[in-house]
N, C-alpha and C. Protein backbone atom coordinates (compact mmCIF):
# COMPACT_ATOMS: atom_id res chain seq x y z
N UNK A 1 -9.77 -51.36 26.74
CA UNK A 1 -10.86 -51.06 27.66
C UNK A 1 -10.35 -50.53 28.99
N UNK A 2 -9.16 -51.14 29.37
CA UNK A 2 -8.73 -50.77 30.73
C UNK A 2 -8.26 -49.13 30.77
N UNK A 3 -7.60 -48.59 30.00
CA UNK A 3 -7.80 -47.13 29.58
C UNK A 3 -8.60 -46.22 29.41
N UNK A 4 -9.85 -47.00 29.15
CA UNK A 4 -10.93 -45.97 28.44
C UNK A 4 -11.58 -46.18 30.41
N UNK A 5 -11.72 -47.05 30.30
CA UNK A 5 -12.19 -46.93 31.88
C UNK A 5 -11.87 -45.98 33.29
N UNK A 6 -10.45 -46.34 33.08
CA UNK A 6 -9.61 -45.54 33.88
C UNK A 6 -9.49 -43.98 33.68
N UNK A 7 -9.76 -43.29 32.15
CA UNK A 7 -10.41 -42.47 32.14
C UNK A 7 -11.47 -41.81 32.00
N UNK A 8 -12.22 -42.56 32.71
CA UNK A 8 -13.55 -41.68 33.01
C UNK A 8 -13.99 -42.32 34.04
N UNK A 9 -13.08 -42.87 34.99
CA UNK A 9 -13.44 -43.15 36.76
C UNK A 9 -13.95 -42.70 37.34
N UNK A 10 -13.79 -41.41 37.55
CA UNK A 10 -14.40 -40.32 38.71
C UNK A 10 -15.83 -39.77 38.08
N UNK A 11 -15.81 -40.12 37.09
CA UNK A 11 -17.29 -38.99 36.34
C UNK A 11 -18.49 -40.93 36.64
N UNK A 12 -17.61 -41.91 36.06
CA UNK A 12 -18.43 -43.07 36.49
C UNK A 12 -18.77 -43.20 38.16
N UNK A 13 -17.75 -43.25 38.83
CA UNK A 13 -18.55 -43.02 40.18
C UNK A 13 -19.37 -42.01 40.40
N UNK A 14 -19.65 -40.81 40.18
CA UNK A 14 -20.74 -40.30 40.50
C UNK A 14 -22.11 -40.45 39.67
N UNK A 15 -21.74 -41.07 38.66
CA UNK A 15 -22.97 -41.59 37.70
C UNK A 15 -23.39 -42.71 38.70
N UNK A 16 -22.01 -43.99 38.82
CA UNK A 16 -23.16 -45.32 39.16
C UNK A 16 -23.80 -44.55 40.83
N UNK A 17 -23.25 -43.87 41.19
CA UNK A 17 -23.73 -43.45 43.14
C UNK A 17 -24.98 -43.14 42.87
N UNK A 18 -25.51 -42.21 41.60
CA UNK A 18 -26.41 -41.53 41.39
C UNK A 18 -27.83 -42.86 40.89
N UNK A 19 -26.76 -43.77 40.49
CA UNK A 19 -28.16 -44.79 39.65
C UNK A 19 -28.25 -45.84 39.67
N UNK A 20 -27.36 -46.06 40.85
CA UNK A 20 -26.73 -48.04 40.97
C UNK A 20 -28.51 -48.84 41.36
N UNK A 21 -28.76 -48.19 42.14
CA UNK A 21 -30.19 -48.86 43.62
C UNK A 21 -31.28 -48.11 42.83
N UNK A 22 -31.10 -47.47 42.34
CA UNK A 22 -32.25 -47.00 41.55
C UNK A 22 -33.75 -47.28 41.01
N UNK A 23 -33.91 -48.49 40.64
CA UNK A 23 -34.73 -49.60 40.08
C UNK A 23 -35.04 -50.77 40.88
N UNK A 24 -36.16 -50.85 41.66
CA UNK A 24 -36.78 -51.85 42.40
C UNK A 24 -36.30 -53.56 42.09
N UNK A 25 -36.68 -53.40 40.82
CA UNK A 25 -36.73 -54.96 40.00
C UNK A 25 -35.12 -55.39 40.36
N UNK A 26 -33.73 -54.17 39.77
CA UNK A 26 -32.77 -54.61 40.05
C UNK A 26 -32.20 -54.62 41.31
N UNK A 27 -32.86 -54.02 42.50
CA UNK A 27 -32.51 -54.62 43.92
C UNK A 27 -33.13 -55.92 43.70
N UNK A 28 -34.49 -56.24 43.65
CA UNK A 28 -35.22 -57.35 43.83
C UNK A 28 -33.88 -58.66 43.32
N UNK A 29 -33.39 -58.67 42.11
CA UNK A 29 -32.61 -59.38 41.49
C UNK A 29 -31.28 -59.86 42.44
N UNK A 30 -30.75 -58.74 42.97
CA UNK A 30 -29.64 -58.50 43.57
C UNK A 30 -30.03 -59.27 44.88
N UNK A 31 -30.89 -59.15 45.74
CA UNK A 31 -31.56 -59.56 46.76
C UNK A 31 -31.44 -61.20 46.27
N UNK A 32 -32.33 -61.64 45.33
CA UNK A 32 -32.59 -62.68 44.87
C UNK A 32 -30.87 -63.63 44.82
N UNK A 33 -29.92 -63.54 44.37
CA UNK A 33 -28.87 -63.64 44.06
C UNK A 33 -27.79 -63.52 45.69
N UNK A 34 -28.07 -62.46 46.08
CA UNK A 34 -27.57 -62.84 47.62
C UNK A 34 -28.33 -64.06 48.44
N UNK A 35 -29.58 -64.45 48.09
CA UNK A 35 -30.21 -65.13 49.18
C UNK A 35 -29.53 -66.47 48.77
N UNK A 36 -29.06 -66.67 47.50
CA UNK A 36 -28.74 -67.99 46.90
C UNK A 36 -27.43 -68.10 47.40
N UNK A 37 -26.40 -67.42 47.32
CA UNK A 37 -24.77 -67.40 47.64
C UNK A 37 -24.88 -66.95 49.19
N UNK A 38 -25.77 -66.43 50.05
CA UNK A 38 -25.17 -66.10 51.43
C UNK A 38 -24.68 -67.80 52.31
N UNK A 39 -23.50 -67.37 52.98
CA UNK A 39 -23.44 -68.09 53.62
C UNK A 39 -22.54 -69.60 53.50
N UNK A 40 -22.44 -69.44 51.99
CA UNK A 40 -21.89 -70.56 51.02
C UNK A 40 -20.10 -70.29 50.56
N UNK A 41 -19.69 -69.18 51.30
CA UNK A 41 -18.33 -68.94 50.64
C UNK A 41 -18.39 -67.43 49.83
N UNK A 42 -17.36 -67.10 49.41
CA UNK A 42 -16.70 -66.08 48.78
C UNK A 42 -17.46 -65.83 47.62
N UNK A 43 -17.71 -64.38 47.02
CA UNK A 43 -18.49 -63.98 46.04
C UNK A 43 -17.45 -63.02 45.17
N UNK A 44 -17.79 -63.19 44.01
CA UNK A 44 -16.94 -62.23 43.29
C UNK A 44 -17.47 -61.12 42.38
N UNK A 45 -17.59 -59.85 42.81
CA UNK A 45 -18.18 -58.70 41.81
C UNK A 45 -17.02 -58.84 40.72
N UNK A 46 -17.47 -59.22 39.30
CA UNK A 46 -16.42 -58.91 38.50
C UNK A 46 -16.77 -58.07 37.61
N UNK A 47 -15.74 -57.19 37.20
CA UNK A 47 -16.17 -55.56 36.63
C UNK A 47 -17.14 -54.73 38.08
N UNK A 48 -16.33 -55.13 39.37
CA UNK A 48 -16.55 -54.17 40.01
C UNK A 48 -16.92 -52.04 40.20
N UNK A 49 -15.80 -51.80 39.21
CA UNK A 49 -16.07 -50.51 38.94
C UNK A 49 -15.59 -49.84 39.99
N UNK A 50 -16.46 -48.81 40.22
CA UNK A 50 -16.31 -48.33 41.83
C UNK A 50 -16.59 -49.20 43.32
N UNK A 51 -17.24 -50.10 42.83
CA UNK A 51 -17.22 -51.26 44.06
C UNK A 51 -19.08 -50.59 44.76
N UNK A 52 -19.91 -50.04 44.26
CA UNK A 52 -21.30 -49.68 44.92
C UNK A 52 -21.84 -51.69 45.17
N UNK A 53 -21.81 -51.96 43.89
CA UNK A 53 -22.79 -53.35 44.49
C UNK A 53 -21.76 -54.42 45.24
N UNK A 54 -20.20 -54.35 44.95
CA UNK A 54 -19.81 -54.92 46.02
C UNK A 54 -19.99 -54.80 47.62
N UNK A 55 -20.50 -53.58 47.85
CA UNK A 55 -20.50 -52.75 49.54
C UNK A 55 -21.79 -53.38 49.13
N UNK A 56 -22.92 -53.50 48.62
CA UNK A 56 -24.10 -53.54 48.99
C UNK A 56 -24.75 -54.97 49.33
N UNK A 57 -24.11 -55.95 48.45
CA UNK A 57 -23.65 -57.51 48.47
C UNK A 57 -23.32 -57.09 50.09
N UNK A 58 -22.22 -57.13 50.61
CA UNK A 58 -21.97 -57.18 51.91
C UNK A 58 -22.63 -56.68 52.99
N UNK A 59 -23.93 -55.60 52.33
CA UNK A 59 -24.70 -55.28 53.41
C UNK A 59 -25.67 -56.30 53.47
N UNK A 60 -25.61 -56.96 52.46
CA UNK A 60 -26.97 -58.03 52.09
C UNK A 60 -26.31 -59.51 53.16
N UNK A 61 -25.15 -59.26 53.47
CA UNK A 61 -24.87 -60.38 54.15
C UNK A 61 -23.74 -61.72 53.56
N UNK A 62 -23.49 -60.87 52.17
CA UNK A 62 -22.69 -62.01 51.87
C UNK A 62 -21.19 -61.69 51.78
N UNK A 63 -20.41 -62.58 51.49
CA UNK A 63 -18.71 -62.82 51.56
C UNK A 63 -18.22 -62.20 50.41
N UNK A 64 -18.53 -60.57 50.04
CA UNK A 64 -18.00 -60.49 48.40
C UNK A 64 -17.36 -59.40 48.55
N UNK A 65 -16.32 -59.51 47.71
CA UNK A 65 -15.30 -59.04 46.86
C UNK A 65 -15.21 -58.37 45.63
N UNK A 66 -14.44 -57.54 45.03
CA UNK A 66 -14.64 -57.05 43.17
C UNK A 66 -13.15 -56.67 43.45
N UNK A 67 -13.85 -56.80 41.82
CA UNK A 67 -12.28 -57.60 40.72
C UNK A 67 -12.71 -56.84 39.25
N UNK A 68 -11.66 -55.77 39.08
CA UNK A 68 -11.75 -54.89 38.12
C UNK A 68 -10.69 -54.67 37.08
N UNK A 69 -10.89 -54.55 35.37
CA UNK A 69 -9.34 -54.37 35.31
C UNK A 69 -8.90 -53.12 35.26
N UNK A 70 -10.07 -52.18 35.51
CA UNK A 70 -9.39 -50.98 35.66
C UNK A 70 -8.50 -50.63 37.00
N UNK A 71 -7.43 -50.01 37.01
CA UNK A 71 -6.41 -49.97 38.24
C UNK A 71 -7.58 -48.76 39.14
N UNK A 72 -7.83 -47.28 37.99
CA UNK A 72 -8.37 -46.38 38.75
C UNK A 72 -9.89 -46.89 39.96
N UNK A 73 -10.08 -47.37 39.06
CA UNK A 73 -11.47 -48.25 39.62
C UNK A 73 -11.57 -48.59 40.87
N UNK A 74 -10.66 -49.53 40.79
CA UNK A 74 -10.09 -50.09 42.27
C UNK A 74 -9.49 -49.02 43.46
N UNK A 75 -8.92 -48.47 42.56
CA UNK A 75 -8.32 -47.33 43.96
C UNK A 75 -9.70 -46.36 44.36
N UNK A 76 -10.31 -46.43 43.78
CA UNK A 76 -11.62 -45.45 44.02
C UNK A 76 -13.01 -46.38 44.85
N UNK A 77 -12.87 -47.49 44.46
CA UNK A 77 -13.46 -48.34 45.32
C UNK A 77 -12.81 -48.80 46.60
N UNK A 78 -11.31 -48.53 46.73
CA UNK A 78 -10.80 -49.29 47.98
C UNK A 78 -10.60 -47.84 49.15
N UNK A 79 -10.64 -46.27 48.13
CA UNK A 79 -10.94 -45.67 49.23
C UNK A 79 -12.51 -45.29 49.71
N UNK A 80 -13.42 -45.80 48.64
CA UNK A 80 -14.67 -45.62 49.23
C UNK A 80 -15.35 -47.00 50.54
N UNK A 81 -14.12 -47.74 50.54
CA UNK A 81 -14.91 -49.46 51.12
C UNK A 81 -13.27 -49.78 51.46
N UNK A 82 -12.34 -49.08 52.67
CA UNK A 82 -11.72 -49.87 52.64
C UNK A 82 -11.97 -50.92 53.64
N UNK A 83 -12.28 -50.99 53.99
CA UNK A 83 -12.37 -52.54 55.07
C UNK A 83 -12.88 -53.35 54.34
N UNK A 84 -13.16 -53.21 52.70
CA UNK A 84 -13.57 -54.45 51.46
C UNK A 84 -12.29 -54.90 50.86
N UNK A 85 -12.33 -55.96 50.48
CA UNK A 85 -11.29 -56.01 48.95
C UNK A 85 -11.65 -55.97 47.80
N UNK A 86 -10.66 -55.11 47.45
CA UNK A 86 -10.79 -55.10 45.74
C UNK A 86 -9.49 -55.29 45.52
N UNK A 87 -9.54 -56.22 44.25
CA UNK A 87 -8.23 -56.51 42.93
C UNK A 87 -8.43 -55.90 41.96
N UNK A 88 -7.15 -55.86 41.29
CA UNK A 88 -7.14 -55.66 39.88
C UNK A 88 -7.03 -56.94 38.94
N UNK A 89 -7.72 -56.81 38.14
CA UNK A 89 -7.83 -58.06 37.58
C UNK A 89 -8.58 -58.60 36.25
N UNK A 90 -8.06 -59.44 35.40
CA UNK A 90 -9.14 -59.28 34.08
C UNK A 90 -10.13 -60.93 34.54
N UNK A 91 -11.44 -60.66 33.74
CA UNK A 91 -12.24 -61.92 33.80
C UNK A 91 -11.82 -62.97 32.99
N UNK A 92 -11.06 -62.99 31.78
CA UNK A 92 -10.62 -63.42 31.36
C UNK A 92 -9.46 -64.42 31.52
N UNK A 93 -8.66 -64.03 32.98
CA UNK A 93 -8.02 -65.06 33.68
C UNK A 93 -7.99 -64.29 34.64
N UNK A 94 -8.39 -64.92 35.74
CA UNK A 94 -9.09 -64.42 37.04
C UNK A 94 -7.69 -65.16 38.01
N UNK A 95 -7.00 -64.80 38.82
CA UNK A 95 -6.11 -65.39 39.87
C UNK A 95 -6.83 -65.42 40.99
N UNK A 96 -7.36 -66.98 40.76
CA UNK A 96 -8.34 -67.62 41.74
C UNK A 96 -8.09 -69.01 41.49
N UNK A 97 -8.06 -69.49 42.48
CA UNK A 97 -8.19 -71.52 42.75
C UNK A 97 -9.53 -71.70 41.98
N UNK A 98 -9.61 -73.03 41.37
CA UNK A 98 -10.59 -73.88 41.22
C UNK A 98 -11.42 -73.64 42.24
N UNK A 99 -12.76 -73.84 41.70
CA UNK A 99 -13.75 -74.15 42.44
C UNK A 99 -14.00 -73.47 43.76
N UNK A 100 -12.96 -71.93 43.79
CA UNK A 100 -13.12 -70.93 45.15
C UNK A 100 -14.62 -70.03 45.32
N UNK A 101 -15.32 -69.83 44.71
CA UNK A 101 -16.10 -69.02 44.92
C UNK A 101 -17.47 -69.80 44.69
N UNK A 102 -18.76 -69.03 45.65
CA UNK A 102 -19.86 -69.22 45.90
C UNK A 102 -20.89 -68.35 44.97
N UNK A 103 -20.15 -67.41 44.06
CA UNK A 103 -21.04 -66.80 43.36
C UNK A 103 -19.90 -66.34 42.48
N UNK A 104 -20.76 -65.42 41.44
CA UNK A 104 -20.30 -64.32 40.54
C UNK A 104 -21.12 -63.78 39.57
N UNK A 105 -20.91 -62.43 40.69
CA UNK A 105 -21.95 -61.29 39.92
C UNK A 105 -21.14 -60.43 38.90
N UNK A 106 -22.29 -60.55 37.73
CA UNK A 106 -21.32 -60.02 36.35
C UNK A 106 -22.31 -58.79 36.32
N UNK A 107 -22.24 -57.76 36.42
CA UNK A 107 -23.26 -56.76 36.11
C UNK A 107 -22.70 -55.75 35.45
N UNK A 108 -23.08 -55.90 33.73
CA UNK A 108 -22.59 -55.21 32.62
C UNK A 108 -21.33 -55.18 32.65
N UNK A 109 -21.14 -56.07 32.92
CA UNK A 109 -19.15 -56.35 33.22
C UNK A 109 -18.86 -57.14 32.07
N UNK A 110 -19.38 -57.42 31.04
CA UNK A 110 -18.98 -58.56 29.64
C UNK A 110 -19.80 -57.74 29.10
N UNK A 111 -20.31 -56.57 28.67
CA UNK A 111 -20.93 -55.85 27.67
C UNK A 111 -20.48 -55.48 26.60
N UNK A 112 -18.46 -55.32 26.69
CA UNK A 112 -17.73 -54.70 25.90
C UNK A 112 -16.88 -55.63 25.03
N UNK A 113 -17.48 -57.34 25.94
CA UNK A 113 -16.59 -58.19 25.52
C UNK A 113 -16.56 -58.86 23.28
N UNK A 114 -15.66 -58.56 23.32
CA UNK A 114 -16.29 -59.12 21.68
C UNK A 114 -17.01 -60.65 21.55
N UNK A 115 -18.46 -61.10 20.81
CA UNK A 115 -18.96 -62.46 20.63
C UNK A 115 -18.15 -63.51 20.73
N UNK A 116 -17.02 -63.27 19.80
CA UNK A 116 -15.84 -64.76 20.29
C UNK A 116 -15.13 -64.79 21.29
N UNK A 117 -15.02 -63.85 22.10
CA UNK A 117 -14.07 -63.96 23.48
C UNK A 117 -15.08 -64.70 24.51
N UNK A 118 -16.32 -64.40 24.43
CA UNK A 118 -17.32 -64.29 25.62
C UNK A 118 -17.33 -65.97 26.43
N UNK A 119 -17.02 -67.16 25.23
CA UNK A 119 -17.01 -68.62 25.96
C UNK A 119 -15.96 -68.69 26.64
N UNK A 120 -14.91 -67.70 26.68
CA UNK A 120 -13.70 -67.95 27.31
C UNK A 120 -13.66 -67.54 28.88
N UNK A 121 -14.51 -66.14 28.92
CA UNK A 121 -14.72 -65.36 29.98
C UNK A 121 -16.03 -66.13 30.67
N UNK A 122 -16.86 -67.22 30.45
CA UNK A 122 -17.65 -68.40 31.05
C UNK A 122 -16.71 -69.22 31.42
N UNK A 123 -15.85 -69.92 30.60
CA UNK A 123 -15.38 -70.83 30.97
C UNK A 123 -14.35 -70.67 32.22
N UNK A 124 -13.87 -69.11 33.05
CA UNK A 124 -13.33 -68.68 33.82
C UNK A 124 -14.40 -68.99 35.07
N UNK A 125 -15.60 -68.75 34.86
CA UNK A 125 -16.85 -68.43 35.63
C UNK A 125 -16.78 -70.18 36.35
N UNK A 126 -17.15 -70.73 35.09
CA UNK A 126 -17.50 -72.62 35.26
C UNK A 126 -16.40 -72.61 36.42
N UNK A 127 -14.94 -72.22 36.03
CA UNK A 127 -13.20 -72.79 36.35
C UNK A 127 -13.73 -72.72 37.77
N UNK A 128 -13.73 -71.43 38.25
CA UNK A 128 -13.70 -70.71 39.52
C UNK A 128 -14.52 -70.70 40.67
N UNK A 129 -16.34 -71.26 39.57
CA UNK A 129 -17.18 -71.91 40.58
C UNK A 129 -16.86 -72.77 41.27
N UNK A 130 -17.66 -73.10 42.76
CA UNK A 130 -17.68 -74.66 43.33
C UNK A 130 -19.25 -74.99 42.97
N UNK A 131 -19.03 -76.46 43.00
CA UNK A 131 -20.27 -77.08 42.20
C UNK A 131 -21.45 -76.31 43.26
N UNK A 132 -23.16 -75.72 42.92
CA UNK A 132 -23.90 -75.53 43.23
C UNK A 132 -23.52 -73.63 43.20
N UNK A 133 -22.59 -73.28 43.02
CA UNK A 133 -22.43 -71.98 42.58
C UNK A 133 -23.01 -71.04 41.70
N UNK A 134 -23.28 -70.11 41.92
CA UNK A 134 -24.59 -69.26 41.27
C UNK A 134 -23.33 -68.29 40.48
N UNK A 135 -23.97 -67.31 39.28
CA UNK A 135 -23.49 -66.53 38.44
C UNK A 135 -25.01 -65.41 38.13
N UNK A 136 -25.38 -64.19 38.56
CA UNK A 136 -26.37 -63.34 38.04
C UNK A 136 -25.42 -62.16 36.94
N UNK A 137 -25.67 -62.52 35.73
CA UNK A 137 -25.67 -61.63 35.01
C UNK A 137 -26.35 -60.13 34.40
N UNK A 138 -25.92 -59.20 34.40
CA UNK A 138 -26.57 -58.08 34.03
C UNK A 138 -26.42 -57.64 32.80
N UNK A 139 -27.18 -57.56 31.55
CA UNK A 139 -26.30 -56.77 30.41
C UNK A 139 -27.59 -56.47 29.34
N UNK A 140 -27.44 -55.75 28.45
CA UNK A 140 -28.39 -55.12 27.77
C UNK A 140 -28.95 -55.90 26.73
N UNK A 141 -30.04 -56.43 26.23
CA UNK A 141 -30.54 -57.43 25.60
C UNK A 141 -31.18 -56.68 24.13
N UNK A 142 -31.24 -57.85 23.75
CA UNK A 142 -31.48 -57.47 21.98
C UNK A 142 -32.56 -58.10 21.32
N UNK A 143 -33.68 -58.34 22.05
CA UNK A 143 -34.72 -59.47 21.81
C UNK A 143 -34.25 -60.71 20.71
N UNK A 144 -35.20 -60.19 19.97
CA UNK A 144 -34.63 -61.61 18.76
C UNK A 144 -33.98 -61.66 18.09
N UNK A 145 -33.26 -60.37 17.61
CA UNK A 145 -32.44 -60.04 16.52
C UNK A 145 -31.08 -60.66 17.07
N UNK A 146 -29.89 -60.39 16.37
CA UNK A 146 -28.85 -61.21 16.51
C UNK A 146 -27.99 -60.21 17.28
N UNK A 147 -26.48 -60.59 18.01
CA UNK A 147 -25.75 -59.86 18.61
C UNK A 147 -25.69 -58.50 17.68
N UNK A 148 -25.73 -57.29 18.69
CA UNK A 148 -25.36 -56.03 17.77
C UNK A 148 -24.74 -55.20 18.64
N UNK A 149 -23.73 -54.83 18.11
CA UNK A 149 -22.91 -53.76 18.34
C UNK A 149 -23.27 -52.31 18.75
N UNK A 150 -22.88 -51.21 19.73
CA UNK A 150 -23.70 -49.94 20.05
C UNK A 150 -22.20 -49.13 20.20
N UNK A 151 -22.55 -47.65 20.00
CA UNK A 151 -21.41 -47.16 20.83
C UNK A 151 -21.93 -46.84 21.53
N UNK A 152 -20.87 -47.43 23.04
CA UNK A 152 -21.44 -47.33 24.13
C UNK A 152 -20.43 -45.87 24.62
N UNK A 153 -20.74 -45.05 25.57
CA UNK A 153 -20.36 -43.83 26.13
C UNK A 153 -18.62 -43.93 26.29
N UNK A 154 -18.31 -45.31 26.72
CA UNK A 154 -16.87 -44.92 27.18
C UNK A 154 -16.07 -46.03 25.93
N UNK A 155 -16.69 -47.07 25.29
CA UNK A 155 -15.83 -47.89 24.47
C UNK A 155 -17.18 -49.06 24.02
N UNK A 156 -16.97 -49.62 22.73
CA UNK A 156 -18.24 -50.13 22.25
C UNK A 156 -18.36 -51.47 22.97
N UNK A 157 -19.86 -51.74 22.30
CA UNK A 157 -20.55 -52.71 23.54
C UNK A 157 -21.39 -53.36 23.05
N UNK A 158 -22.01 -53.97 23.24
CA UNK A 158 -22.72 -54.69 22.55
C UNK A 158 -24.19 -55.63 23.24
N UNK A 159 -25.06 -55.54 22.43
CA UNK A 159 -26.68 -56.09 23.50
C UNK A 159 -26.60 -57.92 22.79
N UNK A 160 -27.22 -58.34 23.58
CA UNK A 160 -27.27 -60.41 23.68
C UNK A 160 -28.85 -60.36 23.59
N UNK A 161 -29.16 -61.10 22.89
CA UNK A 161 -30.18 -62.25 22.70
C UNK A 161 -30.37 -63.20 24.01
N UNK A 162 -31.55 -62.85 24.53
CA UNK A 162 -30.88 -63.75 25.90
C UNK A 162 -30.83 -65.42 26.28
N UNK A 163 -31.28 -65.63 24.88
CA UNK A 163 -31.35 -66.97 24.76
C UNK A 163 -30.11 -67.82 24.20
N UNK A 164 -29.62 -66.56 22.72
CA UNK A 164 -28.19 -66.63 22.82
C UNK A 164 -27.11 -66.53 23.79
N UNK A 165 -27.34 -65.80 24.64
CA UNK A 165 -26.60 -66.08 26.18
C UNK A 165 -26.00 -67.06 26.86
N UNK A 166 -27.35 -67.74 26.96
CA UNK A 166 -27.53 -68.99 27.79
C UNK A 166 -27.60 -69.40 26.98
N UNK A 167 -27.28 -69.86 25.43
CA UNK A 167 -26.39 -71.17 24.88
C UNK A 167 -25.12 -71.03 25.34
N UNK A 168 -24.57 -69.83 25.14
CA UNK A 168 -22.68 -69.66 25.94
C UNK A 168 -22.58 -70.27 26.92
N UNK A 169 -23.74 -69.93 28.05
CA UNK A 169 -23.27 -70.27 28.89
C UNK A 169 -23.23 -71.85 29.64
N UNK A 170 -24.54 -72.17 28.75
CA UNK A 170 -24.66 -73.55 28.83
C UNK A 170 -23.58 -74.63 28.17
N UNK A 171 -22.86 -73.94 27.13
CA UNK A 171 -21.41 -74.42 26.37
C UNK A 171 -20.77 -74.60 27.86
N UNK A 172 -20.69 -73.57 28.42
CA UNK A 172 -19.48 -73.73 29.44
C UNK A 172 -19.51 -74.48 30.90
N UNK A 173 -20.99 -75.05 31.01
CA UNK A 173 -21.62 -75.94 31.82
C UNK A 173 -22.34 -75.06 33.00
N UNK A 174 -22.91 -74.36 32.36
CA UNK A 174 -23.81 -73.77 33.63
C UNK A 174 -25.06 -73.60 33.32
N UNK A 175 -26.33 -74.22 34.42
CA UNK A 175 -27.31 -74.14 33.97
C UNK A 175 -28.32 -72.87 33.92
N UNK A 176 -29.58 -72.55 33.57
CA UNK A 176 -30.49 -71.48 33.95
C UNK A 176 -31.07 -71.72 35.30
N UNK A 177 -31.56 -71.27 36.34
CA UNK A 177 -32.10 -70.76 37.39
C UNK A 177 -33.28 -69.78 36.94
N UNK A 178 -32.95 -69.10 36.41
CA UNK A 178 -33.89 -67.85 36.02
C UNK A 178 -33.71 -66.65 35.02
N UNK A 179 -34.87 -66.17 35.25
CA UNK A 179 -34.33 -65.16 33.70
C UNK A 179 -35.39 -64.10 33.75
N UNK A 180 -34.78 -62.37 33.60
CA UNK A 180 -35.66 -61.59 33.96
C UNK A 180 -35.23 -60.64 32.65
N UNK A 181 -36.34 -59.59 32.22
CA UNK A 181 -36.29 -59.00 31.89
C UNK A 181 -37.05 -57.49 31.91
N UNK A 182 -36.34 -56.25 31.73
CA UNK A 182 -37.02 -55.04 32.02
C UNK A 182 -36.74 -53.62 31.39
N UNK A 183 -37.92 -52.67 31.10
CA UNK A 183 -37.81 -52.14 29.63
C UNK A 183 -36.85 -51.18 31.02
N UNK A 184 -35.90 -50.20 29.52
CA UNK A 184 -35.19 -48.97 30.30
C UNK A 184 -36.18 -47.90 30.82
N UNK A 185 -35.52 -47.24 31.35
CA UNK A 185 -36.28 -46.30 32.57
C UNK A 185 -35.47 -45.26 32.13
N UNK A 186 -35.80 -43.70 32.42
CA UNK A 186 -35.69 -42.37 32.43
C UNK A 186 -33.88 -42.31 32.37
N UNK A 187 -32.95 -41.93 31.70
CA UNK A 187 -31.70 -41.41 32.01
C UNK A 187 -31.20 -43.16 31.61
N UNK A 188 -31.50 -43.45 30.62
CA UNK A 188 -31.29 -45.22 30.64
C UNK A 188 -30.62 -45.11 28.84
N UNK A 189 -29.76 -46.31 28.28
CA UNK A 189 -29.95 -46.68 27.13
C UNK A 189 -31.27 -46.64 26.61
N UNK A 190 -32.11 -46.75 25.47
CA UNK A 190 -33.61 -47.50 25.47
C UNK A 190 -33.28 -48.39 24.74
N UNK A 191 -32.83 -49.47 25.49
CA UNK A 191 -32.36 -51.15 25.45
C UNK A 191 -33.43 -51.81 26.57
N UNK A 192 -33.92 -52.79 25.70
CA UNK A 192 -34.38 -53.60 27.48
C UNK A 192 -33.12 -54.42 27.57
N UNK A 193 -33.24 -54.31 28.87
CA UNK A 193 -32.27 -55.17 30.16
C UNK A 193 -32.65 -56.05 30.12
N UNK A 194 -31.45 -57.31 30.57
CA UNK A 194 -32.14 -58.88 30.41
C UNK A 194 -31.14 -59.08 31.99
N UNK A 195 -31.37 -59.45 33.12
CA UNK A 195 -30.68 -60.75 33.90
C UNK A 195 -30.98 -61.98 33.79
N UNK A 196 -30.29 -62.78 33.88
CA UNK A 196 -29.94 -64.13 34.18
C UNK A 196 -29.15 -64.97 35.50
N UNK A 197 -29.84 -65.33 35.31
CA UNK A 197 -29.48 -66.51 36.84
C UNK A 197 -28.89 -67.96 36.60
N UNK A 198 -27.55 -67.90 36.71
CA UNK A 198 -26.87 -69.51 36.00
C UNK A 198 -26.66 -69.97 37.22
N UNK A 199 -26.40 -71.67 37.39
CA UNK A 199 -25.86 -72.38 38.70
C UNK A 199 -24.95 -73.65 37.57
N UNK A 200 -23.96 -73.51 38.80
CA UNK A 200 -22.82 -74.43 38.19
C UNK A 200 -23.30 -76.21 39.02
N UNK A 201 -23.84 -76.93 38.37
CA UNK A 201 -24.13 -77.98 38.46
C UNK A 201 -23.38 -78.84 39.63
C-alpha cells in the first residue's frame, strides 16, 4: 500500500483539495469530533495523506498531528502545513506512549486494511488512547451484507457493516458515542458512507 500511495500523491492531493470540505454532514462530523478532543491533549490524523483535515482539525482548535505510511504523503503535507507535524508511520504500530493521545481520527485510513488485520490496528487505537479518548472513523459501509471487497482506484479496499465495525471495535475496548450515516454524492463511490464515534472508557 505504501507504494501504491506514494504513487499517486500529487494527483491525490489535488483530488482530496478539490473534495475534502465538500459535504456539510462531513464537516458537521468533523466539527462534532473536534468539540469532544479540543483542549484534552494531542490528536492523531492517521492515514493523514496530504494532511487537508489535519490543517483543518487545527483550525477547529485542536492539538493534531498526521501520521502516514506513505513517505510522499508526508513530504507533501509538511510542505503544504509546515508549522504542522507530520510522521511517517504505520497504524499498525504507531511510535507513541501509552495512553498519549486525546483523539484519533481515522478517515478512510483502514479501508485497505484486510478483515483479520483490522483488531490489531484497534487495538493500537485502545494502546495509544488516554481513558475518555475519542476515535471518529470514516469508511465506506456495506449495509447488511457481509465485509466485501472493491477495487478501489489506487489498491483494493473494502466496505464494513457498521455494526460489524463496532463489534471490532468493541473487542478492543472502545465504546459507541455515535453513528452516522450518508448516501454518496456526485463524483463519489455509490457506497453509502458510515462514521462512527468510539470513546475509550
Amino acid at each position: 500500500m505504501t507504494t501504491a500511495y506514494d504513487a499517486v500523491a500529487v494527483q491525490y492531493q489535488e483530488f482530496a483539495r478539490e473534495i475534502w470540505d465538500s459535504d456539510p454532514l462531513d464537516r458537521a462530523a468533523w466539527t462534532a469530533f473536534a468539540d469532544f478532543v479540543r483542549g484534552r491533549g494531542p490528536v492523531a490524523d492517521l492515514g493523514c495523506g496530504p494532511g487537508h483535515l489535519t490543517a483543518h482539525l487545527r483550525s477547529l482548535g485542536v492539538e493534531a498531528f498526521g501520521v502516514d505510511v506513505s513517505a510522499a504523503m508526508v513530504s507533501l503535507a509538511r510542505a503544504a502545513w509546515p508549522e504542522l507535524r507530520f510522521d511517517v508511520g504505520s497504524m499498525a504500530a504507531l511510535d507513541l506512549p501509552d495512553a498519549s493521545l486525546a483523539g484519533i481520527l481515522s478517515w478512510y485510513s483502514v479501508i485497505h486494511t484486510p478483515p483479520a488485520e483490522l483488531p490489531g490496528y484497534f487495538g493500537e487505537f485502545t494502546r495509544t488512547l488516554a481513558s475518555g479518548g475519542h476515535v471518529l472513523l470514516g469508511f465506506f459501509e456495506s449495509g447488511d451484507g457481509p465485509v466485501s471487497e472493491f477495487d478501489h482506484k489506487v489498491t483494493t479496499a473494502y466496505r464494513w457493516p457498521l455494526d460489524s465495525l463496532m463489534a471490532l471495535a468493541a473487542d478492543a475496548g472502545l465504546v459507541e458515542v455515535g453513528r452516522m450515516y450518508r448516501e454518496a454524492v456526485e463524483g463519489e463511490r455509490p457506497f453509502r458512507q458510515g462514521r462512527l464515534l468510539l470513546r475509550k472508557p
